[in-house]
Protein backbone atom coordinates (compact mmCIF):
# COMPACT_ATOMS: atom_id res chain seq x y z
CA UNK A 1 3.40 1.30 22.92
CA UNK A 2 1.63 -1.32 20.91
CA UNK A 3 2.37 -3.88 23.33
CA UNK A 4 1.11 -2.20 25.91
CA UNK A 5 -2.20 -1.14 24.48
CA UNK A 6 -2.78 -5.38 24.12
CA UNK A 7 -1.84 -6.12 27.76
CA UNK A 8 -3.98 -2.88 28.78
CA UNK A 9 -6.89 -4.70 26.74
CA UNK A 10 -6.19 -8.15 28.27
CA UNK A 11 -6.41 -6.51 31.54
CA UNK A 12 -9.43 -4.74 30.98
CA UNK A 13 -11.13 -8.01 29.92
CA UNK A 14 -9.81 -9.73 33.53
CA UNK A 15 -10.68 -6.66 35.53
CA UNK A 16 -12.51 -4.03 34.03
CA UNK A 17 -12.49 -2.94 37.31
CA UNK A 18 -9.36 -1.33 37.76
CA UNK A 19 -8.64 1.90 35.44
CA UNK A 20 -6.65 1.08 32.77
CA UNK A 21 -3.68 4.10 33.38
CA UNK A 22 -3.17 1.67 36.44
CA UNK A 23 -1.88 -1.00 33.75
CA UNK A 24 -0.23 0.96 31.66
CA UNK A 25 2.09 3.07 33.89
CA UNK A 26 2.97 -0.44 35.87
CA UNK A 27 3.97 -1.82 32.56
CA UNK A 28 6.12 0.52 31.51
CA UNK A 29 7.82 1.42 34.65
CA UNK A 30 8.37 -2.68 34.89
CA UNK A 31 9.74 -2.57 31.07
CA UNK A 32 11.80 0.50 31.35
CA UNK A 33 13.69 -1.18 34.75
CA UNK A 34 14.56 -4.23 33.14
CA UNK A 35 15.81 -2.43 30.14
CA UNK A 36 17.69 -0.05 32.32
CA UNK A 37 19.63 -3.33 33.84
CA UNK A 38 21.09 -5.47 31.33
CA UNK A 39 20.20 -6.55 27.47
CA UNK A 40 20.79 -10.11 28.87
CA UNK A 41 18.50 -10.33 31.01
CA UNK A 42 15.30 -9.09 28.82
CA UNK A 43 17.25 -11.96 26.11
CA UNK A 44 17.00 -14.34 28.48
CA UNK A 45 13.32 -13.61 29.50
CA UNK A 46 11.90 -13.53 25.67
CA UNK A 47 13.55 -16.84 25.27
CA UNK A 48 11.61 -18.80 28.02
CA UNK A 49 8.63 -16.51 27.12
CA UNK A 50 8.78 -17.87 23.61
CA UNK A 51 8.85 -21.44 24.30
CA UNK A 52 6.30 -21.22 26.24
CA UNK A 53 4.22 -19.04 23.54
CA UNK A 54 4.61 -21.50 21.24
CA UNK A 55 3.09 -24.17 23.26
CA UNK A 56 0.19 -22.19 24.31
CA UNK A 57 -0.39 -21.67 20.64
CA UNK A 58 -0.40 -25.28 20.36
CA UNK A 59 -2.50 -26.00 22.75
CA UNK A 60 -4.81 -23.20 21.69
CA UNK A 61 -4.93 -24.94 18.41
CA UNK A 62 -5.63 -28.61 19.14
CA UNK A 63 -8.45 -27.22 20.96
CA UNK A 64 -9.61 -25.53 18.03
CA UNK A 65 -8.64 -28.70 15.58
CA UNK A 66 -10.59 -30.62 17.98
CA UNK A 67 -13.73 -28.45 18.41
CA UNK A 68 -14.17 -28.33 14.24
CA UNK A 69 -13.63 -31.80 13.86
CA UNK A 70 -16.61 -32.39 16.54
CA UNK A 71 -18.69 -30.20 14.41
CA UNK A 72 -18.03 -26.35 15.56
CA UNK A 73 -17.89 -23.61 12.49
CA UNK A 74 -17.30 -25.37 9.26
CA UNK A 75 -17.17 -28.55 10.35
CA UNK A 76 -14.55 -29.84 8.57
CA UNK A 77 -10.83 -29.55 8.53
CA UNK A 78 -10.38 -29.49 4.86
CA UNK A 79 -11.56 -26.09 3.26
CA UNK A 80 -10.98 -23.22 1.08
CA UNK A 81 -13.53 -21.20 2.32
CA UNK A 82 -10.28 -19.67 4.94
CA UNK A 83 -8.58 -18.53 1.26
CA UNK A 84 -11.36 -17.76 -0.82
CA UNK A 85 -15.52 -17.79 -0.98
CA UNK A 86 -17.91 -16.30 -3.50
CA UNK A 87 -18.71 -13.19 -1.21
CA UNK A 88 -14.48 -12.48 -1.23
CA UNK A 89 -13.91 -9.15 -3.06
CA UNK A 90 -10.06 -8.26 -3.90
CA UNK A 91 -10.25 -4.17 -2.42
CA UNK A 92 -11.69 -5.63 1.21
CA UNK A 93 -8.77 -7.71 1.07
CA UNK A 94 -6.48 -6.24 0.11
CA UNK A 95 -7.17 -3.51 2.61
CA UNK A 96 -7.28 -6.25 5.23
CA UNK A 97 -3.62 -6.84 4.35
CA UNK A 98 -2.52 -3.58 5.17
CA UNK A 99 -4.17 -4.44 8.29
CA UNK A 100 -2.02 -7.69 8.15
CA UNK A 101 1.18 -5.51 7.66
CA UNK A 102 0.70 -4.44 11.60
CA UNK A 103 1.37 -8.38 12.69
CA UNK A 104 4.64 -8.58 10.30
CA UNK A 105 6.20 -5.31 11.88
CA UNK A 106 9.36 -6.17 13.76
CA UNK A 107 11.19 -8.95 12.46
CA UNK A 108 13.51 -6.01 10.97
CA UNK A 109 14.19 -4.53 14.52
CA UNK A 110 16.50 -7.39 15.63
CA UNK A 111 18.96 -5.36 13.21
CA UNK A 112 19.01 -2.97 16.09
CA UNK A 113 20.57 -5.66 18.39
CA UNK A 114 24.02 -5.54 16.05
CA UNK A 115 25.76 -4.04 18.18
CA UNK A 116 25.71 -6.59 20.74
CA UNK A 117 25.81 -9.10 18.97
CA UNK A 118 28.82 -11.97 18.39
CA UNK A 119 29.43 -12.50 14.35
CA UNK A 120 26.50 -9.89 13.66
CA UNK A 121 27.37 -10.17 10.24
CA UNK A 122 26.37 -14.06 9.72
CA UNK A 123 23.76 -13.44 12.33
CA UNK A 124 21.67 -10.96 12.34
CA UNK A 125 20.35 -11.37 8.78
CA UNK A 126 19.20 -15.38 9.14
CA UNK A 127 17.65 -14.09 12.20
CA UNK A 128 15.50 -11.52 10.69
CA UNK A 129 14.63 -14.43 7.64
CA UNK A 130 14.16 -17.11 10.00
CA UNK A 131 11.82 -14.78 12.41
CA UNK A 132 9.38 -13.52 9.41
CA UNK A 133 9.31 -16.75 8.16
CA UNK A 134 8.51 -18.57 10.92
CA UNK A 135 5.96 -16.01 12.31
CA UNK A 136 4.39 -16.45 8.90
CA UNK A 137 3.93 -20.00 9.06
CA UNK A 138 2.22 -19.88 12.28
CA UNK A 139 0.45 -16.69 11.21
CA UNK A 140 -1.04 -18.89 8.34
CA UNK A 141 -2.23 -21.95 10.54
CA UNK A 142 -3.82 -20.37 12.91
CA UNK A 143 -5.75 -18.18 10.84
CA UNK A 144 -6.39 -20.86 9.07
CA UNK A 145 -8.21 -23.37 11.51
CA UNK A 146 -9.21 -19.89 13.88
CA UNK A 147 -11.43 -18.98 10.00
CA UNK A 148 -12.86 -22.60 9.97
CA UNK A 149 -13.59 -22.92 13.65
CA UNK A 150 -15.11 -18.88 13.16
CA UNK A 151 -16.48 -19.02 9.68
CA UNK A 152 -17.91 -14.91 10.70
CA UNK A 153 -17.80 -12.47 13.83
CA UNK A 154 -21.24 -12.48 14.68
CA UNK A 155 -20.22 -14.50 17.76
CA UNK A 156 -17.90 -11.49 18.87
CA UNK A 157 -19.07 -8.16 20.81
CA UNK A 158 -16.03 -6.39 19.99
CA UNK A 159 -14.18 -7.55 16.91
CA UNK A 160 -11.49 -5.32 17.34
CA UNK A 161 -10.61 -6.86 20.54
CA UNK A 162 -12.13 -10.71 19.79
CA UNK A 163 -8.87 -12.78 21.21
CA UNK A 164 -10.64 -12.83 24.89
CA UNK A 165 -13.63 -14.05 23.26
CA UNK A 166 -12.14 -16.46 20.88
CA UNK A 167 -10.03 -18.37 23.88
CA UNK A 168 -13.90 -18.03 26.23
CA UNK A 169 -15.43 -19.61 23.12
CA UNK A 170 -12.83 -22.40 22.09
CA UNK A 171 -11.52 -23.20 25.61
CA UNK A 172 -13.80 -22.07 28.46
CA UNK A 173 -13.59 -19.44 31.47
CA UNK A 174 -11.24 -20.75 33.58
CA UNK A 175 -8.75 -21.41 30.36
CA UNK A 176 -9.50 -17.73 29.26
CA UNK A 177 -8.32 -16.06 32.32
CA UNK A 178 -5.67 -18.23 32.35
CA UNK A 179 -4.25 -17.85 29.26
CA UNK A 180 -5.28 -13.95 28.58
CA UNK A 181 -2.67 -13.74 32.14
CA UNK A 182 -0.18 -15.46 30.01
CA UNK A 183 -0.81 -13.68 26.84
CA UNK A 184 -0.41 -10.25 28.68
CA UNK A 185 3.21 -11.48 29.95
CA UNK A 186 4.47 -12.38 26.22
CA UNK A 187 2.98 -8.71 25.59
CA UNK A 188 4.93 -7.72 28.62
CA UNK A 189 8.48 -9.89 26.62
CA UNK A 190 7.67 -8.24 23.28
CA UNK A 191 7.31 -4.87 24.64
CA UNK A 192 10.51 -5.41 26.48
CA UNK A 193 12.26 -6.62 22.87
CA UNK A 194 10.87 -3.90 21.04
CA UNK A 195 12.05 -1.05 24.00
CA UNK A 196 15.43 -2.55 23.89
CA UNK A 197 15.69 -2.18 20.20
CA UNK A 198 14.60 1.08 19.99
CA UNK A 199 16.36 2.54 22.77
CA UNK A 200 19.37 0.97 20.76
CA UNK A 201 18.27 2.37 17.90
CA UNK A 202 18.60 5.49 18.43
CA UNK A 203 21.75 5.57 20.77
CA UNK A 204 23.57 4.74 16.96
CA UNK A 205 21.78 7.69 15.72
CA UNK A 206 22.81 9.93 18.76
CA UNK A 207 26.27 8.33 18.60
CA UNK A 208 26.64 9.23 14.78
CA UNK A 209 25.54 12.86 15.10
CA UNK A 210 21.78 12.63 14.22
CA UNK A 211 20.86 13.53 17.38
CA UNK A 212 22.28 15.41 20.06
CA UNK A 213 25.09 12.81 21.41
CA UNK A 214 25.16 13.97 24.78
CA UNK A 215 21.53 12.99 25.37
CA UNK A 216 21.53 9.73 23.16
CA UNK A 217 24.65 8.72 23.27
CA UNK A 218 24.75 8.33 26.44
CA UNK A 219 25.99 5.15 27.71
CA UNK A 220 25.28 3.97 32.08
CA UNK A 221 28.64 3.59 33.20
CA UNK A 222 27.53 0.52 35.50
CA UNK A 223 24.84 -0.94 32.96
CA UNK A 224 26.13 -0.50 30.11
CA UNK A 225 22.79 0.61 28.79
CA UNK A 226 21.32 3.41 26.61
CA UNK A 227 20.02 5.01 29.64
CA UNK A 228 18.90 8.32 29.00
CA UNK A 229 17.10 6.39 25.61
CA UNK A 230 15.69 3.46 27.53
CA UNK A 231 14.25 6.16 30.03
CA UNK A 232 12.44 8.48 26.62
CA UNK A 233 11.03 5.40 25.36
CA UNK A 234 9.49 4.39 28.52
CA UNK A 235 7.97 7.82 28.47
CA UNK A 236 6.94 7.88 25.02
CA UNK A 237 4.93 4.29 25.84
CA UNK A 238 2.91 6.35 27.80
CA UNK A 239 0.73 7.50 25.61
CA UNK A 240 -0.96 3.93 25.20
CA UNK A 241 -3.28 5.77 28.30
CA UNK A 242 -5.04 8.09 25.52
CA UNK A 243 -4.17 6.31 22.17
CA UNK A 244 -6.57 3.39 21.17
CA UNK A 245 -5.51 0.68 18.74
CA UNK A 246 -6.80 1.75 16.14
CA UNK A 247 -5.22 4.27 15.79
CA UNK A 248 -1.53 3.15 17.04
CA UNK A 249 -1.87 0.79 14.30
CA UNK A 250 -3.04 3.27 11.56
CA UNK A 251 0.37 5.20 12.27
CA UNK A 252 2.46 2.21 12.31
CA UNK A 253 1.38 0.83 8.66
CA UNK A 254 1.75 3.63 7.08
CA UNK A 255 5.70 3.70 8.65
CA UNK A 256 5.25 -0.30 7.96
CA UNK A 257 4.49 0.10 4.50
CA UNK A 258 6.95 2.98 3.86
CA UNK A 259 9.88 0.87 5.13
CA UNK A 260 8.55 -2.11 2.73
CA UNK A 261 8.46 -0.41 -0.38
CA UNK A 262 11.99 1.25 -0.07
CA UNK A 263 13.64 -1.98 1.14
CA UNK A 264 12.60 -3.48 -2.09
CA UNK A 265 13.47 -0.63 -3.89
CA UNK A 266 17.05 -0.61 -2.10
CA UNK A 267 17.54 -3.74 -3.33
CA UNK A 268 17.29 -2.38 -7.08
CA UNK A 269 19.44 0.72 -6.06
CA UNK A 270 22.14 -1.23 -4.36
CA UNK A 271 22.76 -4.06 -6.27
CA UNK A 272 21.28 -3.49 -10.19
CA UNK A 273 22.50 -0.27 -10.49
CA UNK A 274 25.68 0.84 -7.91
CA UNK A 275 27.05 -2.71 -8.42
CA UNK A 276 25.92 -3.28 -11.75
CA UNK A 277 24.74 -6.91 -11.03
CA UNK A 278 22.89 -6.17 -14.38
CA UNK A 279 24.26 -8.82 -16.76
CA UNK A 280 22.95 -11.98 -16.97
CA UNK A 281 19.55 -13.07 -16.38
CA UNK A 282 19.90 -14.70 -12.87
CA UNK A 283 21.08 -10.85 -12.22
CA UNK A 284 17.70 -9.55 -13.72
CA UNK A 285 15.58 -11.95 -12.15
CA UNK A 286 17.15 -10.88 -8.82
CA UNK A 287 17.76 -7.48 -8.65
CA UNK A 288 15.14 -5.99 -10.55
CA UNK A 289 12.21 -8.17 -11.44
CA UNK A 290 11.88 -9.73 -7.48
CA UNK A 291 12.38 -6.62 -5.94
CA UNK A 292 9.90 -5.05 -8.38
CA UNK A 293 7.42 -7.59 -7.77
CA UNK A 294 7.62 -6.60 -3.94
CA UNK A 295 7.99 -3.13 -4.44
CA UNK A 296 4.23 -3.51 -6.92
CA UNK A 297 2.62 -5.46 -4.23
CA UNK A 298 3.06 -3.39 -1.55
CA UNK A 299 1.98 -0.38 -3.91
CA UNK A 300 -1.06 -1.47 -4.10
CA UNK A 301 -1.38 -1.73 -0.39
CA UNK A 302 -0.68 2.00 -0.40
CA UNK A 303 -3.79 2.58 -2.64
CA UNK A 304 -6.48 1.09 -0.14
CA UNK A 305 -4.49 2.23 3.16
CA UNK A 306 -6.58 3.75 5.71
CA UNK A 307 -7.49 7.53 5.62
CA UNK A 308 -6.52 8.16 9.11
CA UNK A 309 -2.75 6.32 8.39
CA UNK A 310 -2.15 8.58 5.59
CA UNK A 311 -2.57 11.38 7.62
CA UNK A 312 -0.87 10.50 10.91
CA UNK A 313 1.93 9.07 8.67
CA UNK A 314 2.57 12.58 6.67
CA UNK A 315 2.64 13.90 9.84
CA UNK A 316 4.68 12.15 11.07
CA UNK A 317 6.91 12.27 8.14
CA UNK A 318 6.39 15.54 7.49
CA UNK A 319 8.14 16.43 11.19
CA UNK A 320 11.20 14.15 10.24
CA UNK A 321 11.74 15.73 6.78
CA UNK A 322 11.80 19.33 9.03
CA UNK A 323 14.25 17.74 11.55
CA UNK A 324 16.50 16.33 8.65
CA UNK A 325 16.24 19.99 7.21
CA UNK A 326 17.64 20.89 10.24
CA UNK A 327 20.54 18.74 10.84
CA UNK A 328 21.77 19.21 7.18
CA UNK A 329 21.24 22.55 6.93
CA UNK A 330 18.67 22.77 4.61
CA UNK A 331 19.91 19.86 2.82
CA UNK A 332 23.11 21.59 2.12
CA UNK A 333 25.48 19.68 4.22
CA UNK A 334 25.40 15.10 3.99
CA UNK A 335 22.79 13.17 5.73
CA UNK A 336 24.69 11.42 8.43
CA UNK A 337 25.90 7.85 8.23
CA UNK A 338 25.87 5.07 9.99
CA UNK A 339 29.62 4.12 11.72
CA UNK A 340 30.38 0.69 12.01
CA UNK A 341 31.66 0.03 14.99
CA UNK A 342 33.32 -3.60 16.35
C-alpha cells in the first residue's frame, strides 16, 4: 500500500487532473495480475527496474554534485553541516530517525521468498545483509549531497511530498516529468516485490495452521501462485484511496520498530541463553553486548515515536494478540510453528 500511495503522489504531481482512485485501482489491478502469473516474472522485472534505478540515482546525483560545486546551497562539497550544525538538537533527531526507520523497512521481507528459492539457506541471509547495507550506503550519499545542495525546505511547498520539487529544482521540467514517470514504475517493481512477499507470507502461515488453510493455503494449480493471498493483498492495497502517508507510515514504524527491537533481543534469547554461547568474551561481545546495543538504540526510538503510531500500532497489535487468543485457545494450546519445507 505504501508503494502505491508514492506512485498515486507522483501521479498527482504529472496530472492533478485525473482523480487519484483512477491511479490507485489501475495499480493494483496491474500488481495483483502479474503476481497472479508467475514469481519469475515480477523477479525478472525488479531486476531491470533496479539497474536502471540505480543509474537514475546517479544521474540525479551528478546533477546535484554539479549544481553545488557551481555554487547552489552550501556551496561546497566538503561539509558537516549534512551531520551536525549548532541549531541540531538530539530529540528532533532522533524522532527524525524513527521517521528514517520507514526507508529501512523491507530488506527482511526477501525471507519470505525462501521458499522459492535454490540453497535458501546460504542465500537468503547475505541477501537481506547485502540489501540493507547497500540501501544504506546510497541512503547516506544522497542525503548527503541532497542536505548540501538543500541546506532547508523553504524552497519546498509541500515537504512531505518534496521529491517532485527537488528533481524540478536540480534538473528542470522536462527531466522532472521524466523521471517522476520512471520513479512511479520502480514504485510500481517495489510494490510488486513487496505483494509477492506478503502474499507468500502468509500462504506459510495458512499452510501451518495459523490461518484457515483452505483460504491461504491455497495454491493455483496452473500458476503455481498463492492465489486466493495474492488476490486479499491486492484488495487490502486499496485502501491507499483514503489513507494518506502520513499515516501509512505512522502504522508501519511502530510494526518497524517492534520487529527491530525483538530481532535484537532474539539474538540474546537464541544464542546467549538456549545455546549457552555464554563463555568466553568473543561470546559476550556477540550475543549480549551487540545485540543489547541494538536493542538500546532502537529503545530510544520508541520514546520519541509519533503519537498517532502508538496508537494505530496497539491497535493493530491489540487485534493480533485477540486472534492469537483465538487460535490457541486462550493461550492454552502452542502457538503454531513454522514447517520447513524443501
Amino acid at each position: 500500500m505504501i508503494n502505491i500511495l508514492l506512485a498515486k503522489i507522483y501521479f498527482e504531481a504529472l496530472v492533478p487532473s485525473i482523480p487519484s482512485w483512477v491511479f490507485v485501482v489501475a495499480l493494483v489491478a496491474f500488481m495483483t495480475a502479474f503476481n497472479l502469473r508467475s514469481l519469475k516474472s515480477v523477479a525478472n522485472f525488479n531486476t531491470v527496474i533496479v539497474v536502471l534505478q540505480v543509474v537514475l540515482i546517479a544521474v540525479i546525483l551528478g546533477m546535484v554534485v554539479y549544481g553545488v560545486f557551481e555554487g547552489e546551497g552550501a556551496g561546497t562539497l566538503a561539509s558537516t553541516r549534512p551531520f551536525w550544525s549548532g541549531d541540531a538538537h538530539v530529540i528532533p533527531m532522533i524522532t527524525g530517525a524513527t521517521i528514517l526507520c520507514f526507508s529501512f523497512t523491507g530488506f527482511d521481507g526477501i525471507s519470505n521468498l525462501s521458499e522459492e528459492t535454490k540453497d535458501a539457506e546460504r542465500v537468503i541471509p547475505r541477501a537481506i545483509f547485502l540489501t540493507a547495507l547497500i540501501g544504506g550506503l546510497i541512503f547516506i550519499f544522497a542525503t548527503y549531497f541532497l542536505q548540501l545542495y538543500f541546506p532547508d525546505i523553504s524552497r519546498f511547498k509541500d515537504p512531505d511530498a518534496s521529491q517532485p520539487e527537488i528533481m524540478l529544482y536540480v534538473a528542470g521540467k522536462t527531466f522532472q516529468v521524466g523521471a517522476l514517470i520512471f520513479s512511479t514504475i520502480t514504485v510500481l517493481a517495489s510494490g510488486m516485490a513487496a505483494h509477492a512477499g506478503v502474499a507468500r507470507l502468509m500462504y506459510v502461515m495458512g499452510r501451518d495452521g495459523v490461518f484457515p488453510k483452505s483460504f491461504f493455503g491455497y495454491v493455483h494449480p496452473k500458476w503455481r501462485t498463492p492465489a486466493m493471498n495474492i488476490i486479499l493483498v491486492g484488495a487490502i492495497a486499496l485502501l491507499a484511496i483514503n489513507f494518506d502517508l502520513v499515516m501509512a507510515t505512522a502504522l508501519i514504524n511502530f510494526g518497524a520498530l517492534v520487529a527491530f527491537t525483538f530481532v535484537n533481543l532474539s539474538v540474546i534469547s537464541q544464542f546467549w541463553i538456549r545455546e549457552k554461547r555464554n563463555k568466553t568474551l568473543k561470546d559476550h561481545f556477540q550475543y549480549l553486548f551487540l545485540p543489547m546495543c541494538g536493542a538500546l538504540t532502537v529503545g530510544a526510538l520508541w520514546v520519541n515515536l509519533e503519537e498517532s503510531s502508538m496508537v494505530l500500532g496497539l491497535i493493530w497489535a491489540g487485534i493480533g494478540l485477540i486472534y492469537l487468543a483465538c487460535v490457541t485457545k486462550s493461550f492454552r494450546n502452542p502457538v503454531p510453528q513454522y514447517e520447513d519445507v524443501a
